[in-house]
Protein backbone atom coordinates (compact mmCIF):
# COMPACT_ATOMS: atom_id res chain seq x y z
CA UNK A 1 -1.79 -9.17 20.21
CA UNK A 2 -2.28 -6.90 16.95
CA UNK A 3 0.41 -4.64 16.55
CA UNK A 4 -1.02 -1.03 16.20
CA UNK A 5 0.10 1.32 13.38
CA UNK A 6 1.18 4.72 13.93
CA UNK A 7 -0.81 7.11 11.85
CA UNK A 8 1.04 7.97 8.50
CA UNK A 9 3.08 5.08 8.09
CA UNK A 10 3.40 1.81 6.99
CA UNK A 11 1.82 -1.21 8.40
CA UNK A 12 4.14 -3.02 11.10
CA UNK A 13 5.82 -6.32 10.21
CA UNK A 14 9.21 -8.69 10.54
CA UNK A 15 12.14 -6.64 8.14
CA UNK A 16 14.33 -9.49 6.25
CA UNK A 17 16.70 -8.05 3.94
CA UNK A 18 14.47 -6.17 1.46
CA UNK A 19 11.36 -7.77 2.63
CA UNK A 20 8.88 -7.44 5.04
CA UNK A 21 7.07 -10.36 6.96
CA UNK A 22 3.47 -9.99 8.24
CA UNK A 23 1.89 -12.19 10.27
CA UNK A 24 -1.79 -13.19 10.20
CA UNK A 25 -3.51 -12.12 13.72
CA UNK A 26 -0.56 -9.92 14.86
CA UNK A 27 0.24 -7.73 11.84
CA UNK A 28 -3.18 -7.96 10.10
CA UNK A 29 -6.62 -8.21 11.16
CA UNK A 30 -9.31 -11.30 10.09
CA UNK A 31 -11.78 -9.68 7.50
CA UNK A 32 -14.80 -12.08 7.31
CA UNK A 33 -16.33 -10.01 3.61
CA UNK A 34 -12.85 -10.46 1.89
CA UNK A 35 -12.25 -14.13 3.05
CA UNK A 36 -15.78 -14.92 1.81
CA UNK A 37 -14.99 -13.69 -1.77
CA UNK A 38 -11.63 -15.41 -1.86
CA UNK A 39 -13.28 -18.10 -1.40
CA UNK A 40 -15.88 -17.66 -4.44
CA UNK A 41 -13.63 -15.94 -6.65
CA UNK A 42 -9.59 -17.20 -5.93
CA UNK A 43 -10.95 -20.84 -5.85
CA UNK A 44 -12.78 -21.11 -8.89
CA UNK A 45 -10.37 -19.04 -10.60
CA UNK A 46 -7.49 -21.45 -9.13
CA UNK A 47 -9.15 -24.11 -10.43
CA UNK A 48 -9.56 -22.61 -14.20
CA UNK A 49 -6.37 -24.14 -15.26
CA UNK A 50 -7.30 -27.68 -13.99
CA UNK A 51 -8.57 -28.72 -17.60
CA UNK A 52 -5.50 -27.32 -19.21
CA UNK A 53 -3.14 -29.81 -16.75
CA UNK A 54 -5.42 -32.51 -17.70
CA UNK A 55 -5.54 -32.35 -21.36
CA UNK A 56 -1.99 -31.06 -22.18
CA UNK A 57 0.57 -31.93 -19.61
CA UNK A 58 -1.86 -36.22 -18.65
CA UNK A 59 -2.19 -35.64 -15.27
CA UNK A 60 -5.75 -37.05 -13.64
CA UNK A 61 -8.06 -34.82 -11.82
CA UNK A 62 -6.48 -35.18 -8.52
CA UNK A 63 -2.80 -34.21 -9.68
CA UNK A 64 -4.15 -31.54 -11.29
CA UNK A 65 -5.93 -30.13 -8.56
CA UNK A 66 -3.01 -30.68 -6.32
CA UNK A 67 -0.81 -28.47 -9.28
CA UNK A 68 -3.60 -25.52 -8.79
CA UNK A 69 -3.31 -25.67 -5.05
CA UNK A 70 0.73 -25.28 -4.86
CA UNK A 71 0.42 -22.25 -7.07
CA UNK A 72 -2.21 -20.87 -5.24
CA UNK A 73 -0.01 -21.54 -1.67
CA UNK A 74 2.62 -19.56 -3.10
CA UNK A 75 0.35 -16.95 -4.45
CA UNK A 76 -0.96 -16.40 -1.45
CA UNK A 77 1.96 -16.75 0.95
CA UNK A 78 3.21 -14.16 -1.53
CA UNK A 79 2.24 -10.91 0.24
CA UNK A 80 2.94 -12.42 3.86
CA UNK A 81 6.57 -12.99 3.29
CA UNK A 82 7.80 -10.33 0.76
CA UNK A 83 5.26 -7.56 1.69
CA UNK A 84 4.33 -6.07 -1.30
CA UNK A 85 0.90 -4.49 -1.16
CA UNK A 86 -0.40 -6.12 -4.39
CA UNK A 87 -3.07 -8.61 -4.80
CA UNK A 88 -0.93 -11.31 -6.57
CA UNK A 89 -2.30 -13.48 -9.70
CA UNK A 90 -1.13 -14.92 -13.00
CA UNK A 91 0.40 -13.34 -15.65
CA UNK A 92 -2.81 -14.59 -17.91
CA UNK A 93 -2.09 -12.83 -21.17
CA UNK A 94 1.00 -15.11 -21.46
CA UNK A 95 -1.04 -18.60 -20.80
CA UNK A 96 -1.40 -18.64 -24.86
CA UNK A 97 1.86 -18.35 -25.77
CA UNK A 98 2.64 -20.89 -22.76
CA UNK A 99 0.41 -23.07 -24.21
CA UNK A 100 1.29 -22.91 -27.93
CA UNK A 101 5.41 -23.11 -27.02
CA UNK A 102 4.64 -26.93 -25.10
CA UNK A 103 2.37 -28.34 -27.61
CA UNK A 104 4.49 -27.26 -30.36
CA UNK A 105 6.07 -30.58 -32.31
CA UNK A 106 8.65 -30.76 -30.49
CA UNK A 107 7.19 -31.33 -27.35
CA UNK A 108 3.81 -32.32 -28.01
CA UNK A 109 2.83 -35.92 -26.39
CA UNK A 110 5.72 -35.93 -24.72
CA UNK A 111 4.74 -34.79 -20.79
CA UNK A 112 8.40 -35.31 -19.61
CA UNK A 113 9.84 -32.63 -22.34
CA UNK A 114 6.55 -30.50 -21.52
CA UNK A 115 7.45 -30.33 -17.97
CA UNK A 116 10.81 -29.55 -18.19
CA UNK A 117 10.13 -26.94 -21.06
CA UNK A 118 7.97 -25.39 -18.14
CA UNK A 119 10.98 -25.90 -15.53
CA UNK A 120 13.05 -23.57 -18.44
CA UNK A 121 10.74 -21.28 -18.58
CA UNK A 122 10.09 -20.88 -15.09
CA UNK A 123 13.83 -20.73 -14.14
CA UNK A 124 14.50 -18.33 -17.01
CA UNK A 125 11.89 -15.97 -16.02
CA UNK A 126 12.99 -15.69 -12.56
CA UNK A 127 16.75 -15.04 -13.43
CA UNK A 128 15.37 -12.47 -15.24
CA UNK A 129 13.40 -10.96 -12.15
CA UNK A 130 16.09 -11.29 -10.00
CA UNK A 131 19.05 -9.68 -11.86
CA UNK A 132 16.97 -6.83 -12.41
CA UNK A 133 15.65 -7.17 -8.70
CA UNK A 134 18.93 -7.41 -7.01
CA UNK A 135 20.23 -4.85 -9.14
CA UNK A 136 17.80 -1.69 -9.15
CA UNK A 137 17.57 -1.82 -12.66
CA UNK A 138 13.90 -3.16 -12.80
CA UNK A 139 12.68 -0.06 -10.29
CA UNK A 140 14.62 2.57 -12.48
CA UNK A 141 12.98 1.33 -15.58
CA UNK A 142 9.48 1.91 -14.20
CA UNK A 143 10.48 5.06 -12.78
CA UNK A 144 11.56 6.35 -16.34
CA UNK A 145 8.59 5.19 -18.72
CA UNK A 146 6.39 8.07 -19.46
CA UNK A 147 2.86 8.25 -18.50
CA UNK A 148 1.67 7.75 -22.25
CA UNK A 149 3.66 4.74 -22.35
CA UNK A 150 2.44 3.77 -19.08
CA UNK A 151 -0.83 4.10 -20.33
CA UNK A 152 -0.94 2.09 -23.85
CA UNK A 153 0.48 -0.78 -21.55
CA UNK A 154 -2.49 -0.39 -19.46
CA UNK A 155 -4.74 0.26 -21.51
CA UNK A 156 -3.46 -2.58 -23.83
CA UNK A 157 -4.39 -5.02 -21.09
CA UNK A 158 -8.16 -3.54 -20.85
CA UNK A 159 -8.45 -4.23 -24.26
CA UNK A 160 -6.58 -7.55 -24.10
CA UNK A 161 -8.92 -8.27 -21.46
CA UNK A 162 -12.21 -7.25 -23.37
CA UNK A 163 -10.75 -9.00 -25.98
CA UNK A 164 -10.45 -12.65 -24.18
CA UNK A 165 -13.98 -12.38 -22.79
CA UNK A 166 -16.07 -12.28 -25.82
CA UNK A 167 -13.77 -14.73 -28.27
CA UNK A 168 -15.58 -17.43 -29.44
CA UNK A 169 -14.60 -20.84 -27.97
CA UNK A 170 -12.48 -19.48 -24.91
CA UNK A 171 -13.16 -20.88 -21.38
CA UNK A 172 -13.47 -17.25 -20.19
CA UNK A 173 -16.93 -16.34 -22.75
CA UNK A 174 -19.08 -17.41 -20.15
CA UNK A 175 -22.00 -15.55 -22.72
CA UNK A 176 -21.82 -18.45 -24.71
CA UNK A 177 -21.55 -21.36 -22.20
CA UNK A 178 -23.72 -19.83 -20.21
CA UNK A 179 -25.56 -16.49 -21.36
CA UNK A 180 -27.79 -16.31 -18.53
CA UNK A 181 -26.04 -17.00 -15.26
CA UNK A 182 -22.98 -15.85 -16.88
CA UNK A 183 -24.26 -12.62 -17.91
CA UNK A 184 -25.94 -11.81 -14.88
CA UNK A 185 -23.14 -12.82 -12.30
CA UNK A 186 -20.43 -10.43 -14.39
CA UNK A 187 -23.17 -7.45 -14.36
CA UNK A 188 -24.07 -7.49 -10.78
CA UNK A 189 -20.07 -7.90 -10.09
CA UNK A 190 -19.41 -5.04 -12.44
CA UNK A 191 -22.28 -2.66 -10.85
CA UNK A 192 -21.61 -4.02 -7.38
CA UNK A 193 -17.83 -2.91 -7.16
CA UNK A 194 -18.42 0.49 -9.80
CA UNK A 195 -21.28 2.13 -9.71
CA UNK A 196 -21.62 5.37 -8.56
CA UNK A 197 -25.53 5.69 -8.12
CA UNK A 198 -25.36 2.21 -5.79
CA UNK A 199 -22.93 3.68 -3.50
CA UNK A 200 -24.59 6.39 -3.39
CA UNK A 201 -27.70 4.61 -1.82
CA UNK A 202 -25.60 1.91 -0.18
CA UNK A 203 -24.60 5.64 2.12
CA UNK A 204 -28.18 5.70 3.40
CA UNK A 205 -29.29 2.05 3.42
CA UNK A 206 -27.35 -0.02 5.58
CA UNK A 207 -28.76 -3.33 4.57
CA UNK A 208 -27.17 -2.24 0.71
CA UNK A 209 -23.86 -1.28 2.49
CA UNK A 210 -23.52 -4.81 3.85
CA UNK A 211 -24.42 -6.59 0.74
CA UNK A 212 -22.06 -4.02 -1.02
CA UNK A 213 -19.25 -5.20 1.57
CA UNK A 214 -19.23 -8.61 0.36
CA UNK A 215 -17.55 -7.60 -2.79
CA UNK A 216 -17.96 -9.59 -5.71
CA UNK A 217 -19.24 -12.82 -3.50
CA UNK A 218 -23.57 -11.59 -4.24
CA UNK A 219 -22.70 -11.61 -7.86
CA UNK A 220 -21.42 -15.72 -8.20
CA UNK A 221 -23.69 -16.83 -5.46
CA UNK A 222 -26.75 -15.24 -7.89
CA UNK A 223 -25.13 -16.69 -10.83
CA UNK A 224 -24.93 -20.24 -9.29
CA UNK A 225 -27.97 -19.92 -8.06
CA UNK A 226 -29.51 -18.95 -11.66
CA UNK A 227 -27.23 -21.39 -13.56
CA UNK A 228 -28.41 -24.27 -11.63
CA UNK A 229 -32.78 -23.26 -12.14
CA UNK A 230 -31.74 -22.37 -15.85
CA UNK A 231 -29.66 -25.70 -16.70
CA UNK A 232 -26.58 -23.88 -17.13
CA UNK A 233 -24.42 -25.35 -14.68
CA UNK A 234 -24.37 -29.14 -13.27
CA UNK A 235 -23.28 -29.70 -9.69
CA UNK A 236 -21.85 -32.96 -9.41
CA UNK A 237 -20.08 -32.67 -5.78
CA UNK A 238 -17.79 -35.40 -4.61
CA UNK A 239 -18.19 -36.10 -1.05
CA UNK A 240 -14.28 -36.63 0.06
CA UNK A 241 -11.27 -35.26 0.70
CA UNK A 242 -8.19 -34.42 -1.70
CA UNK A 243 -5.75 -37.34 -0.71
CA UNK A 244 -3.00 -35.18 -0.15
CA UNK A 245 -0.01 -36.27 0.26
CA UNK A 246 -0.80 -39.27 -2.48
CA UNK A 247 -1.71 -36.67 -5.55
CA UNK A 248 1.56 -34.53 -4.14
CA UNK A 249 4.39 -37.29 -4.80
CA UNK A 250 2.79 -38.62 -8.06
CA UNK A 251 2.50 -34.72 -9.37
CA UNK A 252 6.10 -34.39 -8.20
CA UNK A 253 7.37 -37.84 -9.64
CA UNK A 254 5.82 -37.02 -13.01
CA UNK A 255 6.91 -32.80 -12.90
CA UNK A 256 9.69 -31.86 -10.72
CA UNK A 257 13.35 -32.11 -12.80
CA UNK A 258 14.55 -33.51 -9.17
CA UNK A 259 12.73 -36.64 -10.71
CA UNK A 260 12.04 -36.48 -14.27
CA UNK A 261 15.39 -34.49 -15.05
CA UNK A 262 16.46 -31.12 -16.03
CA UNK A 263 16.28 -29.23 -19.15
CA UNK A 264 18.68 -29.42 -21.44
CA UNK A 265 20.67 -26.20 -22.55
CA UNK A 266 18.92 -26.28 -26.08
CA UNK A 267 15.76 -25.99 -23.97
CA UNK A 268 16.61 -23.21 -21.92
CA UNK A 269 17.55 -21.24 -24.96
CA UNK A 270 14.61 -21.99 -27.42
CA UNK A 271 12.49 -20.34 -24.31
CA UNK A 272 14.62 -17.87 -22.98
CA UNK A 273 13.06 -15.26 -26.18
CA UNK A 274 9.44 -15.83 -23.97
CA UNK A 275 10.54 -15.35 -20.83
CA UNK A 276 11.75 -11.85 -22.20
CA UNK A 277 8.34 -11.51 -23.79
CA UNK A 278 6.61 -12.13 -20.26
CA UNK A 279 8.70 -9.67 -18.80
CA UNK A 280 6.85 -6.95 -20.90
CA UNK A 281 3.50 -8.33 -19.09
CA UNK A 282 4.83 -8.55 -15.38
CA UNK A 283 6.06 -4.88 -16.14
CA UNK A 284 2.81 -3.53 -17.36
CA UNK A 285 1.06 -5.34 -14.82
CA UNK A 286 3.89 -3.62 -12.40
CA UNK A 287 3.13 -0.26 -13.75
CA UNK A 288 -0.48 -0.54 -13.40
CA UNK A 289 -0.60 -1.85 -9.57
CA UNK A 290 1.61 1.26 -8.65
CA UNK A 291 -0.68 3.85 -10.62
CA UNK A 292 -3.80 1.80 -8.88
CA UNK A 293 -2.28 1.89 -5.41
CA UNK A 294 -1.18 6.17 -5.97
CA UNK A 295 -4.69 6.98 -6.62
CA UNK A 296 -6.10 5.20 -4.05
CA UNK A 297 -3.40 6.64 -1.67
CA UNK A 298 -5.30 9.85 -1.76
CA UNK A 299 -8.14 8.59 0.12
CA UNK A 300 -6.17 6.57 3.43
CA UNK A 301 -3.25 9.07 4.41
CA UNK A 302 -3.41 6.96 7.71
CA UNK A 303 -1.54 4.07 5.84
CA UNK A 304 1.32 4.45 4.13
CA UNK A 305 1.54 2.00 1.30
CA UNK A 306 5.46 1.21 0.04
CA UNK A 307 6.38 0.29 -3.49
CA UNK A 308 9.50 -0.83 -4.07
CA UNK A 309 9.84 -2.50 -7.81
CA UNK A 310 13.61 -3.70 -6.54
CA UNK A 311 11.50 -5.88 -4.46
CA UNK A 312 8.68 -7.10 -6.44
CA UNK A 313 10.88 -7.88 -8.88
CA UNK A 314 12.88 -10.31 -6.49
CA UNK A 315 9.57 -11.51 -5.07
CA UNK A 316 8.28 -12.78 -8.10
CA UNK A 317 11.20 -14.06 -9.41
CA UNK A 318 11.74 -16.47 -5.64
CA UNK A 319 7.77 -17.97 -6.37
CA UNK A 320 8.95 -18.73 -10.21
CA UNK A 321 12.35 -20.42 -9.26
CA UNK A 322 9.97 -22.35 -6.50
CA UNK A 323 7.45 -23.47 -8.95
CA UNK A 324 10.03 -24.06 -11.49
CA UNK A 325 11.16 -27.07 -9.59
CA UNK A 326 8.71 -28.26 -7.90
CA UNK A 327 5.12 -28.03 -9.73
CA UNK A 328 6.11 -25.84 -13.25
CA UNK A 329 3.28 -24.06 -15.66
CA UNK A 330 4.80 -20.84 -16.51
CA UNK A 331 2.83 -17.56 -15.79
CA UNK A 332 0.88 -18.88 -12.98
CA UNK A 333 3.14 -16.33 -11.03
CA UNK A 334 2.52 -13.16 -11.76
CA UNK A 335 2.72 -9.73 -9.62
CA UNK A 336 -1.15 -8.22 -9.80
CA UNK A 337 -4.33 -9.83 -9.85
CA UNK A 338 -5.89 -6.60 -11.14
CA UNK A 339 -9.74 -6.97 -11.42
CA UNK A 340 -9.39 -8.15 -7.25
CA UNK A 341 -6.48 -5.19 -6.92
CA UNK A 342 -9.09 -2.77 -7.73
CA UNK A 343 -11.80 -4.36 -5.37
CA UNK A 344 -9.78 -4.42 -2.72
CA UNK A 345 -8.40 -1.21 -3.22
CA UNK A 346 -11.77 -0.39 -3.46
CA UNK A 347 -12.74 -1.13 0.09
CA UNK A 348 -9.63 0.07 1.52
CA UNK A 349 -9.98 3.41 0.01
CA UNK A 350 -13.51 3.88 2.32
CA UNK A 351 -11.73 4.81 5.23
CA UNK A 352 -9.81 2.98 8.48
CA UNK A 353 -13.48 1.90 9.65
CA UNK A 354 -14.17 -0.14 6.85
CA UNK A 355 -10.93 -1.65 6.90
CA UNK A 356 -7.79 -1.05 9.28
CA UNK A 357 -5.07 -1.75 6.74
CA UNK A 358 -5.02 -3.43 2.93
CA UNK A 359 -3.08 -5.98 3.92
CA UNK A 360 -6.14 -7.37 6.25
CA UNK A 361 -8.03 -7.68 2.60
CA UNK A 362 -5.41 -8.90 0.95
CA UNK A 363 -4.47 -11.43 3.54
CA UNK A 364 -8.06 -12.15 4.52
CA UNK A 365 -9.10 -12.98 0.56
CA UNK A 366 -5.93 -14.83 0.34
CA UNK A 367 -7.48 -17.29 3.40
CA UNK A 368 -4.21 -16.36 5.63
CA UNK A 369 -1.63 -18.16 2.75
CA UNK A 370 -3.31 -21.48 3.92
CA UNK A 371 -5.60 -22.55 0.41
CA UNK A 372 -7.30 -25.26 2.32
CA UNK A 373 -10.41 -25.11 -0.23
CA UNK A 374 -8.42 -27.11 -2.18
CA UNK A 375 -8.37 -30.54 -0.20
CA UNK A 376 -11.75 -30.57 0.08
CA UNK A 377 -13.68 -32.13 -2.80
CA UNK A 378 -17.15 -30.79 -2.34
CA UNK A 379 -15.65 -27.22 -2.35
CA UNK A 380 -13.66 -27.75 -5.48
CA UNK A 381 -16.75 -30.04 -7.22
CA UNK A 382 -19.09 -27.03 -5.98
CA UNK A 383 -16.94 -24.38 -7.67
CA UNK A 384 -16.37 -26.06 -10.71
CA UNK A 385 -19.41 -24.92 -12.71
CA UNK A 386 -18.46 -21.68 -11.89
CA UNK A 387 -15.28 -21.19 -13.63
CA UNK A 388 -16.37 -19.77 -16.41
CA UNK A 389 -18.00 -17.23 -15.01
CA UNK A 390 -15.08 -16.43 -12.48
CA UNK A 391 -12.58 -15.79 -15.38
CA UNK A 392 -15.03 -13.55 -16.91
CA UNK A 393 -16.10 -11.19 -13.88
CA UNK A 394 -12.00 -10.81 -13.30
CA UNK A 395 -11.12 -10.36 -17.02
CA UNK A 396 -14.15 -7.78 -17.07
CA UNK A 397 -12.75 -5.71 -13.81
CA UNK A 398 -9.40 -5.73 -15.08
CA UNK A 399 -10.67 -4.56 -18.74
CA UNK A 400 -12.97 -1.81 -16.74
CA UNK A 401 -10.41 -0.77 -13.71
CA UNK A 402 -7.51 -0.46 -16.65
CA UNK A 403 -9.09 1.63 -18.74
CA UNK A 404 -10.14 4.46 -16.16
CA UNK A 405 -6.39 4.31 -15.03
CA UNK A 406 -4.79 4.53 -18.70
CA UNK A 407 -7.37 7.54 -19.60
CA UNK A 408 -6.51 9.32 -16.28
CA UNK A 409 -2.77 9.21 -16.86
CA UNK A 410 -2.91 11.72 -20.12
CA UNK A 411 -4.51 14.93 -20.14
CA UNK A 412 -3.02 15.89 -23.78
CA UNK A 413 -5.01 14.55 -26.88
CA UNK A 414 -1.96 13.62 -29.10
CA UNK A 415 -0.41 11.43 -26.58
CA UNK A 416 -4.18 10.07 -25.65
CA UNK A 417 -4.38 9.20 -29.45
CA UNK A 418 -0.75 7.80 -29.08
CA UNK A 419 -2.02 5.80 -26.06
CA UNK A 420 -4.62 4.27 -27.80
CA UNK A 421 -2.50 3.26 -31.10
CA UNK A 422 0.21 1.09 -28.32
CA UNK A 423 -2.82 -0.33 -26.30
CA UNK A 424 -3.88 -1.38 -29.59
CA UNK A 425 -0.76 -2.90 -30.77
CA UNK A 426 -0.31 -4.55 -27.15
CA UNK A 427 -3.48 -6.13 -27.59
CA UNK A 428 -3.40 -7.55 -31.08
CA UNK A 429 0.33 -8.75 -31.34
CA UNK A 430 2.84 -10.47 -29.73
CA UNK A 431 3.83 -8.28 -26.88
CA UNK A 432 8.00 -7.34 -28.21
CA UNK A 433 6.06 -6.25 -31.50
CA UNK A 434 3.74 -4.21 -29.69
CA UNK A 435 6.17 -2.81 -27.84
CA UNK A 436 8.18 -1.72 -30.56
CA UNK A 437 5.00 -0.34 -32.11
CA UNK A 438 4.46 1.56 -29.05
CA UNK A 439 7.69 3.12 -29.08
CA UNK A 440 7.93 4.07 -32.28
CA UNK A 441 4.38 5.74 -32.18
CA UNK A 442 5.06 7.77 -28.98
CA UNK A 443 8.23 8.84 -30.45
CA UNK A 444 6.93 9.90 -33.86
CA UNK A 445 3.76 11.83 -32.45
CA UNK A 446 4.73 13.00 -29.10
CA UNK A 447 8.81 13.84 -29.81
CA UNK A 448 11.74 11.82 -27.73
CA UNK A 449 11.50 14.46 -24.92
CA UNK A 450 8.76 12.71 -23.35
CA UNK A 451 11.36 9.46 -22.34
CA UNK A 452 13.57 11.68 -20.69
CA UNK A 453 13.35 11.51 -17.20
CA UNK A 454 10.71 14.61 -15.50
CA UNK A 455 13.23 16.83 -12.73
CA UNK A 456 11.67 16.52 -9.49
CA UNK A 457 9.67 20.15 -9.99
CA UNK A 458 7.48 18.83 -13.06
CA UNK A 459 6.98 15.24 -11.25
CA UNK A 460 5.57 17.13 -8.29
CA UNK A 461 3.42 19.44 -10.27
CA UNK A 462 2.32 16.58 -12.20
CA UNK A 463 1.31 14.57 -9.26
């Protein structure tokens, strides 16, 4: 029986120490539109990494679809267990550095030091998450950062974002693998979740609203459909079913330290410096869930939606140290998913009759924590085309969502030109430079008052 939510407060569940456990069909409701797009959009954007497991770390195709599907299990079991109403994704913008620190000499054709450089960096990151979890450190230190800092991290990532989409010879510029599926899939995905003028119609035509409902699934099944008439994608779809329990032991006898041994202690401190690099992302990404979820507060008083950064912090580092051992590739465990944050937010913000609480989206697009689209074949072989395409819809929603945030967060135009200079420097450098670019330009142009903490008058007023 679903347990029914008093009016103002947060959505029931099982309290474990800081956490709190919610269970499909008795603390959430099923929510057929948001399953349907987890399906389009999670799975092919699961998958994305498949070719990187392949060509840098030797596994075959089945190994490395068995590596995508642990990640995405923990991903998704993610908000059922900890309770933290984020969507939960990668920490993408690190997934270049990731890649350059394994194939640098030292490591490079040698999968056994790869895996274990992963293990480091996996293990690293989450003692990093943790400490500052278990601590209160990490919530303080998002509580403190001014708004103009919170917004060149944010809008650092929209540009970051932007950025990714259109480079030349990256899996995500689906305009030049395919410029006409590609192109239309991301607009109609774009229009469908922001445009004012459809909703406005979608209001008085019903047939609209229930297309509109279905999130971003219209825009990829259009785009397949396209791609496939135009040339642009191949289907070739393998009739059978992942072999389980095979692919799972030969991806652990060839990853997990358990088998292939542990890093050394030379290892763990060559990678420590980009763990504390990441850190800067999973904040920013952090920062820019909470400002997401405040604003959309405004529109469901019914549900009260918690944000504790003690506990995110602890979450994310438990799925690390799990990966870290079992499957590792660093920064597949990330806090926010932004470009689906902002869709499901999206939803949720229409009102209790559109959907009871936002952990029925998040669960729902999440398939319950159970990412059985995995095992089977013709799914996977089905989706595959669409990769491309699924990278760049997300990377496009996150560049769009961030940059309305970051521009809403400043009202004054020095710190708005100060915002812009650190989104810049996020974007173009290595995140510690661009954060010490960022702090240097806020301090220059908008004085050292603005890091001291606001008294509890000015943060009201503000909000």
């Amino acid at each position: 029986m679903l347990t029914k939510r008093p009016d103002g407060e947060v959505q029931p569940g099982v309290k474990w120490g800081p956490f709190i456990m919610r269970i499909p069909l008795i603390h959430l409701r099923f929510s057929l539109p948001d399953m349907l797009q987890g399906f389009a959009v999670a799975g092919a954007t699961g998958l994305a990494l498949v070719p990187y497991f392949m060509a840098l770390l030797g596994l075959n195709f089945e190994e490395a679809v068995m590596m995508a599907m642990f990640h995405s299990l923990l991903i998704s079991f993610s908000w059922m267990f900890f309770g933290d109403p984020y969507a939960p994704g990668w920490l993408t913008p690190a997934i270049p550095f990731v890649v350059a620190f394994i194939t640098a000499p030292a490591y490079m054709g040698d999968h056994t030091s790869q895996f274990q450089a992963m293990t480091a960096l996996s293990l690293n990151f989450a003692f990093i998450l943790i400490v500052l979890g278990a601590t209160g450190l990490g919530a303080k230190l998002i509580r403190v950062v001014p708004n103009v800092f919170k917004g060149g991290i944010i809008l650092g990532a929209a540009v970051a974002a932007f950025l990714r989409v259109t480079k030349d010879g990256d899996a995500a510029n689906v305009f030049q693998s395919a410029p006409i599926a590609g192109t239309l899939g991301v607009v109609i995905c774009l229009v469908f979740a922001f445009s004012k003028p459809l909703q406005a119609i979608a209001l008085k035509n019903r047939l609209l609203a229930v297309i509109l409902g279905f999130g971003l699934l219209p825009g990829f099944v259009i785009a397949g459909t396209v791609g496939y008439f135009t040339g642009e994608f191949n289907y070739n779809i393998r009739w059978e079913i992942l072999d389980v329990s095979g692919s799972a032991m030969s991806l652990w006898s060839k990853a997990s330290p358990f088998v292939i041994g542990w890093p050394s202690i030379d290892i763990f401190i060559s990678s420590f410096p980009l763990a504390l690099i990441t850190y800067i992302l999973f904040f920013g990404d952090v920062v820019t869930g909470n400002e997401m979820i405040e604003q959309a507060q405004k529109s469901r008083p019914d549900e009260k939606l918690e944000l504790n950064g003690s506990r995110a912090h602890m979450a994310t580092g438990i799925r690390n140290a799990i990966m870290g051992i079992i499957a590792p590739f660093f920064s597949t465990q990330g806090v926010l998913w932004t470009g689906i944050q902002v869709v499901l937010l999206k939803r949720w913000a229409q009102g209790r009759d559109k959907v009871d609480s936002i952990f029925d989206s998040i669960g729902s697009f999440y398939a319950f924590g159970l990412p059985f689209l995995f095992i089977l074949l013709p799914l996977v072989t089905l989706l595959e085309p669409l990769l491309p395409v699924a990278l760049a819809v997300t990377l496009i929603l996150t560049a769009f969502a961030c940059a309305t945030l970051a521009l809403s967060l400043v009202h004054d135009a020095t710190e708005r030109g100060a915002m812009v200079i650190t989104a810049m420097a996020f974007s173009v450098f290595e995140p510690w430079i661009g954060l010490l670019v960022g702090l240097i330009t806020i301090a220059a142009l908008c004085g050292i008052d603005v890091f001291k903490p606001s008294k509890p008058s000015e943060q009201s007023k503000e909000q």
